[in-house]
PDB file of N, CA and C in Angstrom:
ATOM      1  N   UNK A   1      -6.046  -7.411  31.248  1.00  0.00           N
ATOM      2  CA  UNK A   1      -5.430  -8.640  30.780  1.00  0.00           C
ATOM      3  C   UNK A   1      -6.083  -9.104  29.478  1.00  0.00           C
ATOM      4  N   UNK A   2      -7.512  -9.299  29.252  1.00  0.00           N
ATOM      5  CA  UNK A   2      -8.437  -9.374  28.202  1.00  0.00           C
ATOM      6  C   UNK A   2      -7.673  -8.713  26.833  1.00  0.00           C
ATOM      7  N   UNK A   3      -7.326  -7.057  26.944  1.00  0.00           N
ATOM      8  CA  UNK A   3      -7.223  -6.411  26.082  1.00  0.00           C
ATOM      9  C   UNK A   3      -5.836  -6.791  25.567  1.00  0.00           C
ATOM     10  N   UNK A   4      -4.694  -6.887  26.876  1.00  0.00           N
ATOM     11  CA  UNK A   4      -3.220  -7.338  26.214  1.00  0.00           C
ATOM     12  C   UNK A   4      -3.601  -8.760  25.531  1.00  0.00           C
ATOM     13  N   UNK A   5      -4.320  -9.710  25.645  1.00  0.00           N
ATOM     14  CA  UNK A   5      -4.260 -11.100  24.970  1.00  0.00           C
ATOM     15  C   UNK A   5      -4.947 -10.942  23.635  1.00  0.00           C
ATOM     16  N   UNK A   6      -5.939  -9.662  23.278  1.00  0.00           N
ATOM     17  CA  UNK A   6      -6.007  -9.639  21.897  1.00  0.00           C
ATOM     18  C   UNK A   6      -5.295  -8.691  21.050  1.00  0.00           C
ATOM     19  N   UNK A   7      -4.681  -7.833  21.932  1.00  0.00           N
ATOM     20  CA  UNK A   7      -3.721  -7.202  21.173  1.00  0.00           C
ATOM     21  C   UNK A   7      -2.525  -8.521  20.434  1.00  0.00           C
ATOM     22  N   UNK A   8      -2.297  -8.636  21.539  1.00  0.00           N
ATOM     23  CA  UNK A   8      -0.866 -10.267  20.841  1.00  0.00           C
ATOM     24  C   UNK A   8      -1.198 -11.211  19.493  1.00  0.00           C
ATOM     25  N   UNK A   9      -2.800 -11.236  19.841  1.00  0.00           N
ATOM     26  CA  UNK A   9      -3.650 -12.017  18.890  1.00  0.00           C
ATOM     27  C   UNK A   9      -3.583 -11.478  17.418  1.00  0.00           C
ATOM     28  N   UNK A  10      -4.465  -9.902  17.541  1.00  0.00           N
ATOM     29  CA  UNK A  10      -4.197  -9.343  16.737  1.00  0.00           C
ATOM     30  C   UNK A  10      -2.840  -8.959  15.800  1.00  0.00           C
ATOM     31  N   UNK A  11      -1.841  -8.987  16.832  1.00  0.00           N
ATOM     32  CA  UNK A  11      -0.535  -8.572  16.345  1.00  0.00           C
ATOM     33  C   UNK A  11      -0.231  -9.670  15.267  1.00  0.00           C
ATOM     34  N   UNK A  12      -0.660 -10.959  16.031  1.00  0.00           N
ATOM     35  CA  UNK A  12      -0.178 -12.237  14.976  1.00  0.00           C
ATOM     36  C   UNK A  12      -0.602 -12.254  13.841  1.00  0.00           C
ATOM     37  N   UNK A  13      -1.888 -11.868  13.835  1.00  0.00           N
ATOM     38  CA  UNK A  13      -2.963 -12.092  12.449  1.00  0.00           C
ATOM     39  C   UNK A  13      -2.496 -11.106  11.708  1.00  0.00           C
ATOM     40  N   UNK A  14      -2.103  -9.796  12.093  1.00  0.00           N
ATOM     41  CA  UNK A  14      -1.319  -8.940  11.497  1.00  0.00           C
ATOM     42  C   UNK A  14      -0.028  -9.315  10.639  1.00  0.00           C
ATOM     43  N   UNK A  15       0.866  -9.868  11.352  1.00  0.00           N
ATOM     44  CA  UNK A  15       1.897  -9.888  11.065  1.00  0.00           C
ATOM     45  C   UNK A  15       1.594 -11.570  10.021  1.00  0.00           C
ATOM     46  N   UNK A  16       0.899 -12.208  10.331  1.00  0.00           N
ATOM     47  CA  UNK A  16       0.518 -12.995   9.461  1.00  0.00           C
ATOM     48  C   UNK A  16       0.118 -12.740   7.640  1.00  0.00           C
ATOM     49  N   UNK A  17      -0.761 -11.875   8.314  1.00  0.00           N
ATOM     50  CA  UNK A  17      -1.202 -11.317   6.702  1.00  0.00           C
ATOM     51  C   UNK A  17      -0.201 -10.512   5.938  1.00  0.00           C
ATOM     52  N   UNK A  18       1.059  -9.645   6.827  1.00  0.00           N
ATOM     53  CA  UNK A  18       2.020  -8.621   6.340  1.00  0.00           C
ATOM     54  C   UNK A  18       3.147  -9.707   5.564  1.00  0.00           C
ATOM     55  N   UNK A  19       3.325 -10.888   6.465  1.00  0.00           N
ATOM     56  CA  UNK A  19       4.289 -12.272   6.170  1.00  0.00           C
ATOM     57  C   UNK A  19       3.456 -12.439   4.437  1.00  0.00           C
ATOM     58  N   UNK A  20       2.326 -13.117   4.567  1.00  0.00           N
ATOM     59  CA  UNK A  20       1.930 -13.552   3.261  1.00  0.00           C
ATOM     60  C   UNK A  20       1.970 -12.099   1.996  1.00  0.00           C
ATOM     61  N   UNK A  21       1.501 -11.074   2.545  1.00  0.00           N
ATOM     62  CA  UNK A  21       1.811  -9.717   1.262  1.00  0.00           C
ATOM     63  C   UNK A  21       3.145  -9.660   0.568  1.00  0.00           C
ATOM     64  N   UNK A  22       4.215  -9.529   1.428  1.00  0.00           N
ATOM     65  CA  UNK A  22       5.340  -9.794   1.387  1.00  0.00           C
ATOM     66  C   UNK A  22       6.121 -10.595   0.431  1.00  0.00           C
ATOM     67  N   UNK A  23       5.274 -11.714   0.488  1.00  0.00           N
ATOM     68  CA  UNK A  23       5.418 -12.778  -0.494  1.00  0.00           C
ATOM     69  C   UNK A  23       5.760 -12.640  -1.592  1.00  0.00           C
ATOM     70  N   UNK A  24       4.321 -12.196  -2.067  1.00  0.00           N
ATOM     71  CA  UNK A  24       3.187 -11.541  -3.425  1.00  0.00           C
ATOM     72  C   UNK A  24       4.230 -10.752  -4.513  1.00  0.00           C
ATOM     73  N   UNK A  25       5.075 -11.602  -5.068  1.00  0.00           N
ATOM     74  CA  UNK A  25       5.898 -10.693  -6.377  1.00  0.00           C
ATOM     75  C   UNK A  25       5.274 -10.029  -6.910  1.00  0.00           C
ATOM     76  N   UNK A  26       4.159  -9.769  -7.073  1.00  0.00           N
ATOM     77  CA  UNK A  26       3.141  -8.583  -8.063  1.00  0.00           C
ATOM     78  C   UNK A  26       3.344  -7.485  -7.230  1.00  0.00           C
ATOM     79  N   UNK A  27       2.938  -7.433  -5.957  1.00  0.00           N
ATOM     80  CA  UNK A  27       2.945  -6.207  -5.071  1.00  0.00           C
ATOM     81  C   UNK A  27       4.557  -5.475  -4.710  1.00  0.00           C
ATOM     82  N   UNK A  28       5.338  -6.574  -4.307  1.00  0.00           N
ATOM     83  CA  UNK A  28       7.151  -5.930  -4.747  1.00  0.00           C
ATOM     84  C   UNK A  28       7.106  -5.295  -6.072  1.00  0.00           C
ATOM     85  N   UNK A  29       6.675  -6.004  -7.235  1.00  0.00           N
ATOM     86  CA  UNK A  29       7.001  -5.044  -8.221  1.00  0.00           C
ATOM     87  C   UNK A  29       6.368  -3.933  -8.355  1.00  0.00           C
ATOM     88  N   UNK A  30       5.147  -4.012  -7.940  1.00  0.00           N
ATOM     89  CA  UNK A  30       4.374  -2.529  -7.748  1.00  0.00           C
ATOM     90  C   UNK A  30       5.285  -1.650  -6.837  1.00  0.00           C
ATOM     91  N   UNK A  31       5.434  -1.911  -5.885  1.00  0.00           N
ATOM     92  CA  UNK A  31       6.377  -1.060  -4.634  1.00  0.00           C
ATOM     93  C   UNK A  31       7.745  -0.489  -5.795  1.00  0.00           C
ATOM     94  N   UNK A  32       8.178  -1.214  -6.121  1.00  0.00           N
ATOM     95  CA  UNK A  32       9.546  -1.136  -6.939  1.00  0.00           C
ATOM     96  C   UNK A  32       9.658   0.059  -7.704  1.00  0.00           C
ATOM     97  N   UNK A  33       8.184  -0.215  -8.813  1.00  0.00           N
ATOM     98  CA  UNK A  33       7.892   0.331  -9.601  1.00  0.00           C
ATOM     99  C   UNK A  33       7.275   2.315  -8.947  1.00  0.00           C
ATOM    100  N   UNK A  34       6.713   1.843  -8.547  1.00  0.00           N
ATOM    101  CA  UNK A  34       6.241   3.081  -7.620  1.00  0.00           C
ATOM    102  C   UNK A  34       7.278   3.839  -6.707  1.00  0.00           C
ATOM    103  N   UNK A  35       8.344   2.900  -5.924  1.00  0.00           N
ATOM    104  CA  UNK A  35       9.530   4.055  -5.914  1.00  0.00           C
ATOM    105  C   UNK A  35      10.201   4.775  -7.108  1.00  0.00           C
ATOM    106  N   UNK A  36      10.409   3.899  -7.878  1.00  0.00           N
ATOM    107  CA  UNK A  36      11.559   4.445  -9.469  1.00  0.00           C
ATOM    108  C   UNK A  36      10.363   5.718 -10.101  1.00  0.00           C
ATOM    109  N   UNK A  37       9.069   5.688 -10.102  1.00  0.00           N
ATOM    110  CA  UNK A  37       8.390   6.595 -10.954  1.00  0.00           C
ATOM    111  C   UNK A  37       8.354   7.782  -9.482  1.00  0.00           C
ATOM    112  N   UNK A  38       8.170   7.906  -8.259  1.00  0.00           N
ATOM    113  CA  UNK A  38       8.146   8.820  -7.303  1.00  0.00           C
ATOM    114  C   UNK A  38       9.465   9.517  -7.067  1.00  0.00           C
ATOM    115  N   UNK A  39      10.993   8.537  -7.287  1.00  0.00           N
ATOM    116  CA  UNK A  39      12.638   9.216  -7.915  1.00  0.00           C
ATOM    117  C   UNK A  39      12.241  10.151  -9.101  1.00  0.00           C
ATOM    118  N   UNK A  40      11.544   9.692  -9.632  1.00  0.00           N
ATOM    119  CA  UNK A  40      11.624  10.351 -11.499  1.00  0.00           C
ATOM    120  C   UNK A  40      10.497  11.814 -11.131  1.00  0.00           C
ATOM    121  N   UNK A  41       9.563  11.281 -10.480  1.00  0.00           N
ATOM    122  CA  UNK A  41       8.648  12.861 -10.518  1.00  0.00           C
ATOM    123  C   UNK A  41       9.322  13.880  -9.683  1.00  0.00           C
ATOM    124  N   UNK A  42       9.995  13.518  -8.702  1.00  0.00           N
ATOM    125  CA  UNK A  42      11.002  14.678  -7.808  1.00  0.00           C
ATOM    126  C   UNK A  42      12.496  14.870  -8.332  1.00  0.00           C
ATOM    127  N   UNK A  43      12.968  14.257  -9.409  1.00  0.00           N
ATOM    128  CA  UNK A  43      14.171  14.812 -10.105  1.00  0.00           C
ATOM    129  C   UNK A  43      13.470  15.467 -11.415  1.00  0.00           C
ATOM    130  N   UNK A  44      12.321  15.456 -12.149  1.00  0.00           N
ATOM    131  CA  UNK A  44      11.931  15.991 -12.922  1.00  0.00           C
ATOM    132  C   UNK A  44      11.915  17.624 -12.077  1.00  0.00           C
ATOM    133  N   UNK A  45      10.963  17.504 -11.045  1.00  0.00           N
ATOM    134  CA  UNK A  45      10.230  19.270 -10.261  1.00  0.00           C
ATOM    135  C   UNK A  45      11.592  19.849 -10.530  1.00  0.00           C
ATOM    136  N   UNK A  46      12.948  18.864  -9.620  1.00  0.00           N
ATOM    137  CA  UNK A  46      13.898  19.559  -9.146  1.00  0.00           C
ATOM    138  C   UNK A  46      14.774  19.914 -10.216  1.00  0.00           C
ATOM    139  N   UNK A  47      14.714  19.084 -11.363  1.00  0.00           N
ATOM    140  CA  UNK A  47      15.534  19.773 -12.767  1.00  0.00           C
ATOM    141  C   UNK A  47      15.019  20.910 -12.876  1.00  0.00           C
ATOM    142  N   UNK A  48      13.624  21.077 -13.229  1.00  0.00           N
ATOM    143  CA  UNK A  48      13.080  22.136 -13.954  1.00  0.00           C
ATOM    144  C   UNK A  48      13.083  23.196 -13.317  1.00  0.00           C
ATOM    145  N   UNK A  49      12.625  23.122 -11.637  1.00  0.00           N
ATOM    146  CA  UNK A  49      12.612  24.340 -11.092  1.00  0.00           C
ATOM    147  C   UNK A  49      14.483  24.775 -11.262  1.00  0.00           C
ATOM    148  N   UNK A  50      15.119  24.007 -11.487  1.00  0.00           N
ATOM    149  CA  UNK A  50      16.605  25.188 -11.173  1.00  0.00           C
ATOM    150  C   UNK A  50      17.276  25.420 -12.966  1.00  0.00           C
ATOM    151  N   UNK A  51      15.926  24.939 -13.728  1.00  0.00           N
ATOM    152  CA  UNK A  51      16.214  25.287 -15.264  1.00  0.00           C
ATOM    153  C   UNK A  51      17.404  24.720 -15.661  1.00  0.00           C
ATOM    154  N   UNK A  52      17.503  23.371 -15.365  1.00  0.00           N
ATOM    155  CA  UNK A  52      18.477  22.562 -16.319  1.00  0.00           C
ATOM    156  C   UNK A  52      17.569  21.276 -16.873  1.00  0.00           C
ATOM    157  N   UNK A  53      18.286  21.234 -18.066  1.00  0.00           N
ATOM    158  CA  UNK A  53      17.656  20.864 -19.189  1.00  0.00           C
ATOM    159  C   UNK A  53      18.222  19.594 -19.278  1.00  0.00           C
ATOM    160  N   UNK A  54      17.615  18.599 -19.592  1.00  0.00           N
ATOM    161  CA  UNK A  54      18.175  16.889 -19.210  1.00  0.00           C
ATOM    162  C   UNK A  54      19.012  16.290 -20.082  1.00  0.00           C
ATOM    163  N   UNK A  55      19.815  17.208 -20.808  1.00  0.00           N
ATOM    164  CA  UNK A  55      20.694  17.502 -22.019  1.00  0.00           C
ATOM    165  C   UNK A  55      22.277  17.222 -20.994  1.00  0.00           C
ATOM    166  N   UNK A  56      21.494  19.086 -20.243  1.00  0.00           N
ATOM    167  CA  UNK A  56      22.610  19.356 -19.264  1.00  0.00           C
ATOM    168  C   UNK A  56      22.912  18.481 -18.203  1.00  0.00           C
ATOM    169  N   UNK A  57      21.699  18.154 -17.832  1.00  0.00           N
ATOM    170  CA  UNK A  57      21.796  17.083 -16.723  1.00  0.00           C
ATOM    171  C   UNK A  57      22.908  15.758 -17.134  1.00  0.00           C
ATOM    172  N   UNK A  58      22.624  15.184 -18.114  1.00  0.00           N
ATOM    173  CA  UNK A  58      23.233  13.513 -18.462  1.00  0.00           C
ATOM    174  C   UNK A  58      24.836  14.503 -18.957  1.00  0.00           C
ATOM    175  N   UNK A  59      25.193  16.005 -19.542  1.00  0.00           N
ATOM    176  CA  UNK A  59      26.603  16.115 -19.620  1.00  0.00           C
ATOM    177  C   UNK A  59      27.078  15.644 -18.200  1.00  0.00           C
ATOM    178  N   UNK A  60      26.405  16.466 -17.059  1.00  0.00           N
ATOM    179  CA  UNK A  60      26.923  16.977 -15.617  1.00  0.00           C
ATOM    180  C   UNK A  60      26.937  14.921 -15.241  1.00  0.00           C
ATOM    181  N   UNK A  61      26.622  14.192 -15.478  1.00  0.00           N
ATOM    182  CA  UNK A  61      26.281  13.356 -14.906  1.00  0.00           C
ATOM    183  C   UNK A  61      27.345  12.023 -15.813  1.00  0.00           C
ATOM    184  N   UNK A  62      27.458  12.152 -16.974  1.00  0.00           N
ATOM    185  CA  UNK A  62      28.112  11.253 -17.777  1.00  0.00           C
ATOM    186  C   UNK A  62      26.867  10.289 -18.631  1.00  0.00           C
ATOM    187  N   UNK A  63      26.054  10.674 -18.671  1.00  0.00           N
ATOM    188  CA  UNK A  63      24.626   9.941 -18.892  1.00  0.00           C
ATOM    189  C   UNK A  63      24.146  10.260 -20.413  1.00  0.00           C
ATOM    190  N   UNK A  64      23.729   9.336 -21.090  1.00  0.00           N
ATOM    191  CA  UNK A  64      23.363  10.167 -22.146  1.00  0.00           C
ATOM    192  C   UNK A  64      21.734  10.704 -22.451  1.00  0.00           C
ATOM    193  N   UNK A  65      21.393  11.966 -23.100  1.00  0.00           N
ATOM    194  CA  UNK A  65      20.197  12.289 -22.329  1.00  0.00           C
ATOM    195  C   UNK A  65      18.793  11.538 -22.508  1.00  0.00           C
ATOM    196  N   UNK A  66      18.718  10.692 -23.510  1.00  0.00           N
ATOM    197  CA  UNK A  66      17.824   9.617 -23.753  1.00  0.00           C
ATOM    198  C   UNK A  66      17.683   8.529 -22.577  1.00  0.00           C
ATOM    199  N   UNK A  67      19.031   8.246 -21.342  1.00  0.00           N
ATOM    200  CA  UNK A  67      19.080   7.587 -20.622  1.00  0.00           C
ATOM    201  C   UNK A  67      18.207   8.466 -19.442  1.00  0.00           C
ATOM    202  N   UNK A  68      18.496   9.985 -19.231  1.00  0.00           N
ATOM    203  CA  UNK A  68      17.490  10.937 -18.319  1.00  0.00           C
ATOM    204  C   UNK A  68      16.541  10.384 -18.683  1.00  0.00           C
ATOM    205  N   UNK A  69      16.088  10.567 -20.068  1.00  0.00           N
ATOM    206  CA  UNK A  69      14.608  10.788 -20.246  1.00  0.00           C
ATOM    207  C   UNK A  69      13.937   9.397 -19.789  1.00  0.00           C
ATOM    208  N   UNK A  70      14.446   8.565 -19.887  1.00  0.00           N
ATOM    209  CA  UNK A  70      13.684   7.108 -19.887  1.00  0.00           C
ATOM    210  C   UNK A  70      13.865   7.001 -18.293  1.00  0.00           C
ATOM    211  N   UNK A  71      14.375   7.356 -17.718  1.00  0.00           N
ATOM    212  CA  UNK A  71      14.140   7.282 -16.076  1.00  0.00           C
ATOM    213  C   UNK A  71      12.991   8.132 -15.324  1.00  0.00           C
ATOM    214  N   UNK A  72      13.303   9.623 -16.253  1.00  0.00           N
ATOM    215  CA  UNK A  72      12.037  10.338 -15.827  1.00  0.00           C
ATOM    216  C   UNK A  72      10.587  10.499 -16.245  1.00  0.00           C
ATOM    217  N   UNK A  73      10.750   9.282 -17.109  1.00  0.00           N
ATOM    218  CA  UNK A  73       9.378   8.836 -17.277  1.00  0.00           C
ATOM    219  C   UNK A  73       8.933   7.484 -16.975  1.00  0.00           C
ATOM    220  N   UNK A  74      10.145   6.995 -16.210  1.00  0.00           N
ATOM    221  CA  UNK A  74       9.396   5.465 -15.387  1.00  0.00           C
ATOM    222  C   UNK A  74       9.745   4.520 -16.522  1.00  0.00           C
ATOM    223  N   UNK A  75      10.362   4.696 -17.454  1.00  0.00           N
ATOM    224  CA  UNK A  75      10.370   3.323 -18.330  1.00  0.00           C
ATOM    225  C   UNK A  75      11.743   2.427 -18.315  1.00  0.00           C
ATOM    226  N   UNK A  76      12.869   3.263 -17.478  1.00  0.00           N
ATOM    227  CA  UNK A  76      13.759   2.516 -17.100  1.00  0.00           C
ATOM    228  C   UNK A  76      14.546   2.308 -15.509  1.00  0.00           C
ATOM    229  N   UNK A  77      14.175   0.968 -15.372  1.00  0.00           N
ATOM    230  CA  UNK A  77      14.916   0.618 -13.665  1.00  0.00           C
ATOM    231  C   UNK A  77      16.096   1.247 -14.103  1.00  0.00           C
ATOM    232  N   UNK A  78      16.887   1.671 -12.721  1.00  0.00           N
ATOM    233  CA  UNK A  78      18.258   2.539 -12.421  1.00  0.00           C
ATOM    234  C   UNK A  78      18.654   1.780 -11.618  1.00  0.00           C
ATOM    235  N   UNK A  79      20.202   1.721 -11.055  1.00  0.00           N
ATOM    236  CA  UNK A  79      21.024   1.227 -10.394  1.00  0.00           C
ATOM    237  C   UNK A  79      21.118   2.387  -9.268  1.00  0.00           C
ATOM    238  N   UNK A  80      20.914   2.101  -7.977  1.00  0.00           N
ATOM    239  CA  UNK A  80      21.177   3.219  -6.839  1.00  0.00           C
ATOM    240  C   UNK A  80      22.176   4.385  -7.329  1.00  0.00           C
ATOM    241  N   UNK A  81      23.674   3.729  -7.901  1.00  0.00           N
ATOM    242  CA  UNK A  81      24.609   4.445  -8.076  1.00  0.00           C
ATOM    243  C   UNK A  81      24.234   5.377  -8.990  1.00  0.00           C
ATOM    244  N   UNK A  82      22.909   5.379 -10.198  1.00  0.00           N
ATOM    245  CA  UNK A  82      22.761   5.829 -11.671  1.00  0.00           C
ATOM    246  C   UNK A  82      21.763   6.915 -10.722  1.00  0.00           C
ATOM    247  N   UNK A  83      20.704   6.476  -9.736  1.00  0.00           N
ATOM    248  CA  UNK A  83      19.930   7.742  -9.475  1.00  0.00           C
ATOM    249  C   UNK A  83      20.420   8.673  -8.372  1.00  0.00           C
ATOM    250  N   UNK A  84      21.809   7.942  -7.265  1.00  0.00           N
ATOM    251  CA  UNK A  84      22.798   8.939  -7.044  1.00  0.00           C
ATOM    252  C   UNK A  84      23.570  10.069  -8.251  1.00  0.00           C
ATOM    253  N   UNK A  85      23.830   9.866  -8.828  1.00  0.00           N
ATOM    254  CA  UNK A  85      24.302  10.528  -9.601  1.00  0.00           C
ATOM    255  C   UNK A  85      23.625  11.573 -10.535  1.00  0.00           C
ATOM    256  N   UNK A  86      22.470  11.452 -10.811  1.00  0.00           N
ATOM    257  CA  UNK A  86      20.993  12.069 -11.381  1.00  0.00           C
ATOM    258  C   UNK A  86      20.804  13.111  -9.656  1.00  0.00           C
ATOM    259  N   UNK A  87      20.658  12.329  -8.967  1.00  0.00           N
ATOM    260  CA  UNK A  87      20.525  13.258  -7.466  1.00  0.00           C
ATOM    261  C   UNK A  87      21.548  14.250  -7.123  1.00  0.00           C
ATOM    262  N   UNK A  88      22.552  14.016  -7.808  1.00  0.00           N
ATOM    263  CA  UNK A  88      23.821  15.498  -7.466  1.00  0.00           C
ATOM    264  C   UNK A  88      23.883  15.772  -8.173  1.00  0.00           C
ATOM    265  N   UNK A  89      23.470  15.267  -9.503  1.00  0.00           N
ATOM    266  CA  UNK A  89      23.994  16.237 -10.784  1.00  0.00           C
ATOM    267  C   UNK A  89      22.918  17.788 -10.443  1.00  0.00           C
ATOM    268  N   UNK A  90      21.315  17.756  -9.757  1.00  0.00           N
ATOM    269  CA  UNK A  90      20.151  18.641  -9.209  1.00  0.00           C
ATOM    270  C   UNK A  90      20.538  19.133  -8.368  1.00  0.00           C
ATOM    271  N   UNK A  91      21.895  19.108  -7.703  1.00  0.00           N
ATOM    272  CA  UNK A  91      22.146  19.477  -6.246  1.00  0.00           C
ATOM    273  C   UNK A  91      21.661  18.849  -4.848  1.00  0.00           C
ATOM    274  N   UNK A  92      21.379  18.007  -4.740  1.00  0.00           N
ATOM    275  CA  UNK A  92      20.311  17.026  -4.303  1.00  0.00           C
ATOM    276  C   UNK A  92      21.500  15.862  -3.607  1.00  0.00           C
ATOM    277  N   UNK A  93      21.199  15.091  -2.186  1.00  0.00           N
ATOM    278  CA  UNK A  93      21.400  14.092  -2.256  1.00  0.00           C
ATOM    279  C   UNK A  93      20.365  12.886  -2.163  1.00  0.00           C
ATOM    280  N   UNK A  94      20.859  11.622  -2.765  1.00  0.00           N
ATOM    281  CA  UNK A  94      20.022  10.753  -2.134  1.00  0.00           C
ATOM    282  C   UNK A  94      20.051   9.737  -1.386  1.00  0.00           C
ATOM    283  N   UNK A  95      18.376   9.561  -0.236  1.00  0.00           N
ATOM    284  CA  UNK A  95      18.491   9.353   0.670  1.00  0.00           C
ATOM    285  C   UNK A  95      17.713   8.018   0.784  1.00  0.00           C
ATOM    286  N   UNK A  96      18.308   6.998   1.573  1.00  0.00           N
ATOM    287  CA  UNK A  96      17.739   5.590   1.336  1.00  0.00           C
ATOM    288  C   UNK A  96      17.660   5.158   2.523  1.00  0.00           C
ATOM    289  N   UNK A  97      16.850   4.490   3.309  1.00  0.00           N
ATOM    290  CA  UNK A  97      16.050   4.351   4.627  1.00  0.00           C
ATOM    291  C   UNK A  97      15.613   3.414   4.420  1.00  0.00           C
ATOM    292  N   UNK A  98      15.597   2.230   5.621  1.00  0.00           N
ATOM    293  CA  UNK A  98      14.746   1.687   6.221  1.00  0.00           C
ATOM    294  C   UNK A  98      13.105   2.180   6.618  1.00  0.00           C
ATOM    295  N   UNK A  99      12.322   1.641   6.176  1.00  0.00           N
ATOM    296  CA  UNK A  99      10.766   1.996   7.237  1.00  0.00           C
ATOM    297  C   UNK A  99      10.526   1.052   7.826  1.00  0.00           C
TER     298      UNK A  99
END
């Protein structure tokens, strides 16, 4: 009984501190930021390993290739629909989840 009443305890203080992180607009934009550059390093591997060139990519895609490049180097936010489309132009789909 001891152990279930600090688990609950714990859970609160937990979920307390996860409530206040949450908050924290610096850390969303980090998260944000850190998905869009972790999209860009796995459509970069996956361009290169199947040897298309981000030329070819933005034809296959309607994109122009200055718009590739600035995604795959993290300097421009994308619209789901813009890194769907970057994701099939590689053969690739993409996949968006809850954790």
């Amino acid at each position: 009984m001891k152990k279930a009443n600090k688990a609950v305890k714990d859970r609160k203080a937990y979920k307390k501190m996860f409530d206040a992180y949450m908050k924290d607009n610096e850390i969303k934009d980090y998260e944000n930021e850190w998905l869009l550059n972790e999209f860009a390093r796995e459509l970069q591997a996956e361009r290169e390993k199947k040897h298309i060139s981000q030329a070819d990519l933005a034809k296959k895609t309607g994109m122009k290739q200055q718009e590739v490049s600035r995604i795959e180097r993290g300097d421009q936010n994308a619209k789901v629909e813009t890194l769907r489309k970057l994701a099939d132009g590689v053969g690739k789909k993409l996949i968006v989840k809850l954790g």
